[in-house]
Protein backbone atom coordinates (compact mmCIF):
# COMPACT_ATOMS: atom_id res chain seq x y z
CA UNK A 1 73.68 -25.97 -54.19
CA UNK A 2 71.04 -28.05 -54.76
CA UNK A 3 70.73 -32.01 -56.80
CA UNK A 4 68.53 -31.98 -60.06
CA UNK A 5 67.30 -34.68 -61.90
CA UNK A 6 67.49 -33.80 -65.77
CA UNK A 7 66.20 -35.99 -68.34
CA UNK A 8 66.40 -35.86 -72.02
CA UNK A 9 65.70 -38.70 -75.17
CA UNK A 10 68.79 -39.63 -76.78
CA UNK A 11 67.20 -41.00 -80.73
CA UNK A 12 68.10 -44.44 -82.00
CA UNK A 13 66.85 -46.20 -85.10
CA UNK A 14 63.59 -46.97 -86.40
CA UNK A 15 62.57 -43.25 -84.88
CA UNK A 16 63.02 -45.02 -81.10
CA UNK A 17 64.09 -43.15 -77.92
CA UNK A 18 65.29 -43.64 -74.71
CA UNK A 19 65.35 -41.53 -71.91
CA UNK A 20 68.58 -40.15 -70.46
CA UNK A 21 69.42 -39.05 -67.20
CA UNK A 22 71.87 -36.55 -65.40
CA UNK A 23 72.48 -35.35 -61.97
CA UNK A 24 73.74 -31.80 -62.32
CA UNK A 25 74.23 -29.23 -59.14
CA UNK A 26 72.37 -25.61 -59.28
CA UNK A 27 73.14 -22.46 -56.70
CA UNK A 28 69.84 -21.66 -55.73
CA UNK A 29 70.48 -17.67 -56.64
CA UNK A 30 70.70 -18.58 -59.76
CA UNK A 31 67.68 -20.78 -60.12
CA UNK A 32 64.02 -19.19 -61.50
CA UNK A 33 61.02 -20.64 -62.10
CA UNK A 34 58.33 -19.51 -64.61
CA UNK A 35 54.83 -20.45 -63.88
CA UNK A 36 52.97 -20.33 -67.44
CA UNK A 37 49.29 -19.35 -67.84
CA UNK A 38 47.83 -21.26 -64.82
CA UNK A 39 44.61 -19.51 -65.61
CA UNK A 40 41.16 -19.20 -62.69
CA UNK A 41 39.14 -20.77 -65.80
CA UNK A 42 39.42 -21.61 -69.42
CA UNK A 43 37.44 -21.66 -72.63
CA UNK A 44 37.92 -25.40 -72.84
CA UNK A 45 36.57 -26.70 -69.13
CA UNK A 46 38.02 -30.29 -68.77
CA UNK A 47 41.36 -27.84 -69.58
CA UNK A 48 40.21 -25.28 -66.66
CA UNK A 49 39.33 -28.83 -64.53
CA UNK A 50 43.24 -30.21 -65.21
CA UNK A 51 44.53 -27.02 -63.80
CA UNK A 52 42.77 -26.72 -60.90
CA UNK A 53 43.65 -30.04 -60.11
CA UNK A 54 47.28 -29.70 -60.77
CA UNK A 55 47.79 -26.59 -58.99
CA UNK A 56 47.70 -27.18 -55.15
CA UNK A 57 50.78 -29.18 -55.91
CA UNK A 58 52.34 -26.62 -57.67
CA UNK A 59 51.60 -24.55 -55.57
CA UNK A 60 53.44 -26.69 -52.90
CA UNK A 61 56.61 -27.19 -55.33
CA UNK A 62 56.46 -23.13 -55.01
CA UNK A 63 56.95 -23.10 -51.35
CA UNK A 64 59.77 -25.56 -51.32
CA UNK A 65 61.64 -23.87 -54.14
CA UNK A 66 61.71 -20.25 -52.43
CA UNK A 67 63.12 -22.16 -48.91
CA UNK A 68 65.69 -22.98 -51.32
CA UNK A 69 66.17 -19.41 -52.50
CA UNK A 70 64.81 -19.82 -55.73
CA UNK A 71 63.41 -16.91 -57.61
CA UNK A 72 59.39 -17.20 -58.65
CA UNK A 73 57.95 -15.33 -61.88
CA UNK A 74 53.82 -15.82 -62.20
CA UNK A 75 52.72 -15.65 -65.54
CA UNK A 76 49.21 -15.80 -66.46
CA UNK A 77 49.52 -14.00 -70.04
CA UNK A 78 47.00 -11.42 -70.97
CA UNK A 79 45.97 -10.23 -67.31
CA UNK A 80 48.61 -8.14 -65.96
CA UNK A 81 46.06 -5.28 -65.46
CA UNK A 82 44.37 -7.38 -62.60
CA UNK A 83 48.26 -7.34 -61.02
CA UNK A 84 49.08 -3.67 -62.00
CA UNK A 85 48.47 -2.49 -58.21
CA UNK A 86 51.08 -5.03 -56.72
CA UNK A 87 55.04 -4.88 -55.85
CA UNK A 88 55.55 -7.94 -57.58
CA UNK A 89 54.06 -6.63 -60.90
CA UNK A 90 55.80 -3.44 -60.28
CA UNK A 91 59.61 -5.61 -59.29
CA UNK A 92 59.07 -6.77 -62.86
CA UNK A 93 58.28 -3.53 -64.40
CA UNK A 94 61.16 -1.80 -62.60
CA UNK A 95 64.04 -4.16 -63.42
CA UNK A 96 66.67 -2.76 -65.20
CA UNK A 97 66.62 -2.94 -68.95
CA UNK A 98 69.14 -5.49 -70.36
CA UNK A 99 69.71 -5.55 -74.09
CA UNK A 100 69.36 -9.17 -75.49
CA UNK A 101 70.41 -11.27 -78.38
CA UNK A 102 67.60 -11.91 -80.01
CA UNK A 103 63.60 -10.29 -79.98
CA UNK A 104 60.92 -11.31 -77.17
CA UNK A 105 57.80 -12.90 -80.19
CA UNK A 106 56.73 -16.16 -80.18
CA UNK A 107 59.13 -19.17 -80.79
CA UNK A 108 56.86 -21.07 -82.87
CA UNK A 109 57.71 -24.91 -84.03
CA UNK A 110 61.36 -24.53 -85.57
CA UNK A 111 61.89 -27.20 -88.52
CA UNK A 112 65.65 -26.76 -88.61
CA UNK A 113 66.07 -27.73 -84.90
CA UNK A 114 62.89 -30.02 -84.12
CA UNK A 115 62.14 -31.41 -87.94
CA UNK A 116 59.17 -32.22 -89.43
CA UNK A 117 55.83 -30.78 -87.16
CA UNK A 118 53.42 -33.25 -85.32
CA UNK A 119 50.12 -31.78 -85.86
CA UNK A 120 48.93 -32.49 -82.08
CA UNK A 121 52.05 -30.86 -80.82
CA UNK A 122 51.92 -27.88 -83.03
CA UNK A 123 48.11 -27.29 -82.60
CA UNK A 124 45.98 -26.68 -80.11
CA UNK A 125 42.43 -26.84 -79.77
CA UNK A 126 39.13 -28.12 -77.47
CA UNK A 127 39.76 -32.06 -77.59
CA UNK A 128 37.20 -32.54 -74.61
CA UNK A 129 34.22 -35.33 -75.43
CA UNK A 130 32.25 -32.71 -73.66
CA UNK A 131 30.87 -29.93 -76.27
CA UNK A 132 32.96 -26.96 -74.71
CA UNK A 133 30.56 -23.57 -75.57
CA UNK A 134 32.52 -21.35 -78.33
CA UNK A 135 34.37 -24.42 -79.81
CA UNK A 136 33.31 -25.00 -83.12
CA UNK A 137 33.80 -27.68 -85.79
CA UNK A 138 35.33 -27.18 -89.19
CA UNK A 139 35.14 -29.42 -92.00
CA UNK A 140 37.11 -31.89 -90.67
CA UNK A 141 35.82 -31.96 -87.73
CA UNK A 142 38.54 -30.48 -85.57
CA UNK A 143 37.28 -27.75 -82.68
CA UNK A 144 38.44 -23.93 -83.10
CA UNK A 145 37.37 -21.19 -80.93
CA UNK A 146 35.40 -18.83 -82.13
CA UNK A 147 33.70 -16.96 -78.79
CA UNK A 148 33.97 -14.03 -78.06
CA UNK A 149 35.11 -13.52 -74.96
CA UNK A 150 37.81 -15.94 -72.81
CA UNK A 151 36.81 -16.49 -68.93
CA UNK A 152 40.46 -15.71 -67.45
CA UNK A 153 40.63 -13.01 -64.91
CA UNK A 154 43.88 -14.03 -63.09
CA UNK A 155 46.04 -16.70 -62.11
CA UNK A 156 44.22 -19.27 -60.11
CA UNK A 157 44.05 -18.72 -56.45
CA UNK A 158 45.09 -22.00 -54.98
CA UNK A 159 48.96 -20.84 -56.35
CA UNK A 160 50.19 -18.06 -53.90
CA UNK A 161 52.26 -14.84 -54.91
CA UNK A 162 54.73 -14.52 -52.39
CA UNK A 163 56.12 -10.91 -51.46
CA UNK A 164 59.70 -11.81 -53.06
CA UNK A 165 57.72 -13.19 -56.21
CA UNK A 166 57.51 -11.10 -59.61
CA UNK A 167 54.42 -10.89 -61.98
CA UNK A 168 55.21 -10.92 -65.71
CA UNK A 169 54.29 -11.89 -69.08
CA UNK A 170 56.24 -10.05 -71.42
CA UNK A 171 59.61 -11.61 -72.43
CA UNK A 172 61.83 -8.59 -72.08
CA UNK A 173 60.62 -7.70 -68.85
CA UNK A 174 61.35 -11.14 -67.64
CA UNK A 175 64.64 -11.74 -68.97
CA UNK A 176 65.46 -8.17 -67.50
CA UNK A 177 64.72 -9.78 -64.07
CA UNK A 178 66.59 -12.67 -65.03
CA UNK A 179 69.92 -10.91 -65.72
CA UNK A 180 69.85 -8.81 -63.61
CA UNK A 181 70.07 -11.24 -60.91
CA UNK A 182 72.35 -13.85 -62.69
CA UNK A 183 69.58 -16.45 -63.50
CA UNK A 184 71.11 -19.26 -65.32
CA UNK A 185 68.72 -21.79 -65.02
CA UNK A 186 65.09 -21.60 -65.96
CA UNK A 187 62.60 -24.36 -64.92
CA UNK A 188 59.06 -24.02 -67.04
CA UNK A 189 56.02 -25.35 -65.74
CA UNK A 190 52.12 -24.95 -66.16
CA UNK A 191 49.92 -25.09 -69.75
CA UNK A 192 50.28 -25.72 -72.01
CA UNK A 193 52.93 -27.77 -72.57
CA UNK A 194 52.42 -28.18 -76.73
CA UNK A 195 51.54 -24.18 -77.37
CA UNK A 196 52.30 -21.26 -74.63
CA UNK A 197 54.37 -23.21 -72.70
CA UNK A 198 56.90 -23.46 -75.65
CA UNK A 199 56.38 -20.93 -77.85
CA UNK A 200 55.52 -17.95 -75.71
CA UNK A 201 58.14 -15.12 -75.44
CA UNK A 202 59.35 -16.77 -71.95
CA UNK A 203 59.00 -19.94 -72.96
CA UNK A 204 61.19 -22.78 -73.20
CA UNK A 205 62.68 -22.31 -76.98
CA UNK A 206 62.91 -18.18 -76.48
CA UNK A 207 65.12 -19.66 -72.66
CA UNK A 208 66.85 -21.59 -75.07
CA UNK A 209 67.58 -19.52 -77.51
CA UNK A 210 68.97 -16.71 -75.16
CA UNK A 211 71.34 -18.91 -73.90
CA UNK A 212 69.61 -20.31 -70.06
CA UNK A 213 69.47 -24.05 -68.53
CA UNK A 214 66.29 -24.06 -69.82
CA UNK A 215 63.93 -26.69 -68.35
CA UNK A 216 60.62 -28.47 -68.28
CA UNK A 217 58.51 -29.51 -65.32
CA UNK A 218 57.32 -32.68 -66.50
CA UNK A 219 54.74 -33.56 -64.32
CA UNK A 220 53.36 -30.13 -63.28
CA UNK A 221 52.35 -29.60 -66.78
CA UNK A 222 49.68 -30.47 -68.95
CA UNK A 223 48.77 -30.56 -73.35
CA UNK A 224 45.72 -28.77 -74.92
CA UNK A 225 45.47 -30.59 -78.49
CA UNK A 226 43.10 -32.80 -80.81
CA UNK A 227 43.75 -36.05 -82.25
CA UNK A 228 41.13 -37.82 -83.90
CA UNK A 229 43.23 -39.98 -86.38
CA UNK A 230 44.62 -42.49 -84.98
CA UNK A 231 43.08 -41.25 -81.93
CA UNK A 232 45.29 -41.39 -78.30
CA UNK A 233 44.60 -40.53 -74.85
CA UNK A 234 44.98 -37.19 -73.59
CA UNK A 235 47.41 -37.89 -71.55
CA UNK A 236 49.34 -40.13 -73.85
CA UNK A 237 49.44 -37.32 -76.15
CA UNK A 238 50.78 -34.88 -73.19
CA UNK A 239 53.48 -37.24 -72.79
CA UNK A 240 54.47 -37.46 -76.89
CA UNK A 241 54.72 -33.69 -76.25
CA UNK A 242 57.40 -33.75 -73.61
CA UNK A 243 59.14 -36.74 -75.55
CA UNK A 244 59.45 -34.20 -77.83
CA UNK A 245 61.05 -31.59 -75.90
CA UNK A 246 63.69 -34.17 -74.58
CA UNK A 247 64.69 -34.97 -77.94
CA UNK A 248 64.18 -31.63 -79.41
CA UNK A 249 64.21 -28.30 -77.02
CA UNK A 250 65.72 -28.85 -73.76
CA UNK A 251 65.53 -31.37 -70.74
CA UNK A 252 62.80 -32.14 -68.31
CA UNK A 253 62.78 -32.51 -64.70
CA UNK A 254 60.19 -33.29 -61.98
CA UNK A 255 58.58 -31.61 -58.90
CA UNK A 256 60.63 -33.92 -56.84
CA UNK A 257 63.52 -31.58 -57.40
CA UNK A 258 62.72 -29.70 -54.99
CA UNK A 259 59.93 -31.12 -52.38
CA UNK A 260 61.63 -34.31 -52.43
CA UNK A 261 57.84 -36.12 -52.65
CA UNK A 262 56.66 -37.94 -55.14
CA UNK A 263 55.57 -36.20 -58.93
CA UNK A 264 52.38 -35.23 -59.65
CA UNK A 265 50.27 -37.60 -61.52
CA UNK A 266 46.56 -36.47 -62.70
CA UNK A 267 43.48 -38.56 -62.09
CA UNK A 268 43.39 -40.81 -65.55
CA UNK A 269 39.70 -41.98 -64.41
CA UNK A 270 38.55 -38.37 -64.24
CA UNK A 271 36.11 -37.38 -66.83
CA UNK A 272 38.65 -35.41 -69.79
């Protein structure tokens, strides 16, 4: 057994919150974690930039969750055929099907359980001050992508695949792996927090909604969204997002769950 940290937003009046927090135990065995779309590059680059720097300490949060005897799942969506070669693609593909509860599409933003939609959590889009090529302007002046081709070949190097790891992006084949070893909780982390991170077929609502301890990695995480009016930091905006999942989808947690350091914090004076 290991100590985690959950936190979630308990909703006063006046539309306030305050955080909450609980120290709950989890077995190890039946502890995964899902590493979402942490991309080698990205049509939006000060996106790309935010990954890259975020990942060597993912990557270390990695290491100290298998000591524990947690189970890893890499899933950088759309590029499975640059993986179909390795045993951990192949664990995933070979897992015993498991019949669930509900299908494997996207969760997208649920008004009955998370009320009325914030536009810069629900949408995504190039928010950069740099002109990102293939991002174009509409008529109010919001950035949509219209290149042809996206730059991701793979997940970025800097996180390693470990032998005992699995290689995934398709939501039956994960939750296959899942039951099939008696996963209970899932921890989330990677980009982006506001889009795939939720809505994807392993994401956060679809843990939720199958039943799992779902999770978010706070601070190995990161937003892709525009707000012009009133406009907010990026990273102000990142953390409106996972205010939102607090109140609305499921607790977060931090890195120092399991390396015991201190959580990741980006470089605010960075160019973004």
């Amino acid at each position: 057994m290991f100590p985690v940290i959950l936190q979630k937003r308990i909703e006063g009046s006046a539309g306030q919150s305050r955080p909450v927090k609980e120290a709950v135990y989890w077995k190890p065995e039946q502890t995964a974690i899902i590493v979402c779309d942490m991309w080698d590059d990205h049509t939006c680059k000060q996106a790309a930039r935010r990954v890259a720097e975020m990942a060597p300490a993912m990557n270390e949060t990695l290491k100290a969750a298998r000591k524990k005897g947690v189970f890893i799942i890499h899933a950088p969506s759309g590029r499975m055929n640059f993986y179909e070669d390795t045993p951990q693609r192949q664990r995933a593909i070979d897992a015993p099907f498991v019949e669930a509860p509900l299908d494997f599409k996207w969760k997208y933003w649920n008004e009955e359980k998370e009320g009325t939609p914030l536009p810069f959590v629900r949408a995504g889009g190039c928010g950069c001050k740099v002109n990102c090529k293939g991002w174009e302007p509409d008529e109010t002046g919001l950035r949509h992508w219209k290149g042809e081709k996206i730059p991701w070949t793979r997940q970025i190097k800097t996180i390693e695949i470990a032998d005992a790891d699995a290689i995934s992006d398709n939501g039956q084949e994960v939750y296959n792996l899942l039951e099939t070893r008696g996963i209970k909780n899932v921890v989330l982390m990677g980009v982006h927090t506001n889009l795939c991170v939720c809505g994807r077929p392993f994401g956060l609502r679809q843990m939720v909604y199958q039943g799992k301890n779902a999770v978010l990695c706070r601070d190995l995480t990161d937003s892709l969204f525009q707000q012009n009016d009133p406009p907010i930091s990026h990273f102000r905006g990142t953390e409106l997002v996972v205010e939102h999942i607090e109140k609305k989808i499921c607790p977060t947690t931090t890195s120092t769950t399991f390396t015991g350091k201190p959580a990741f914090h980006f470089d605010e004076t960075a160019t973004h």
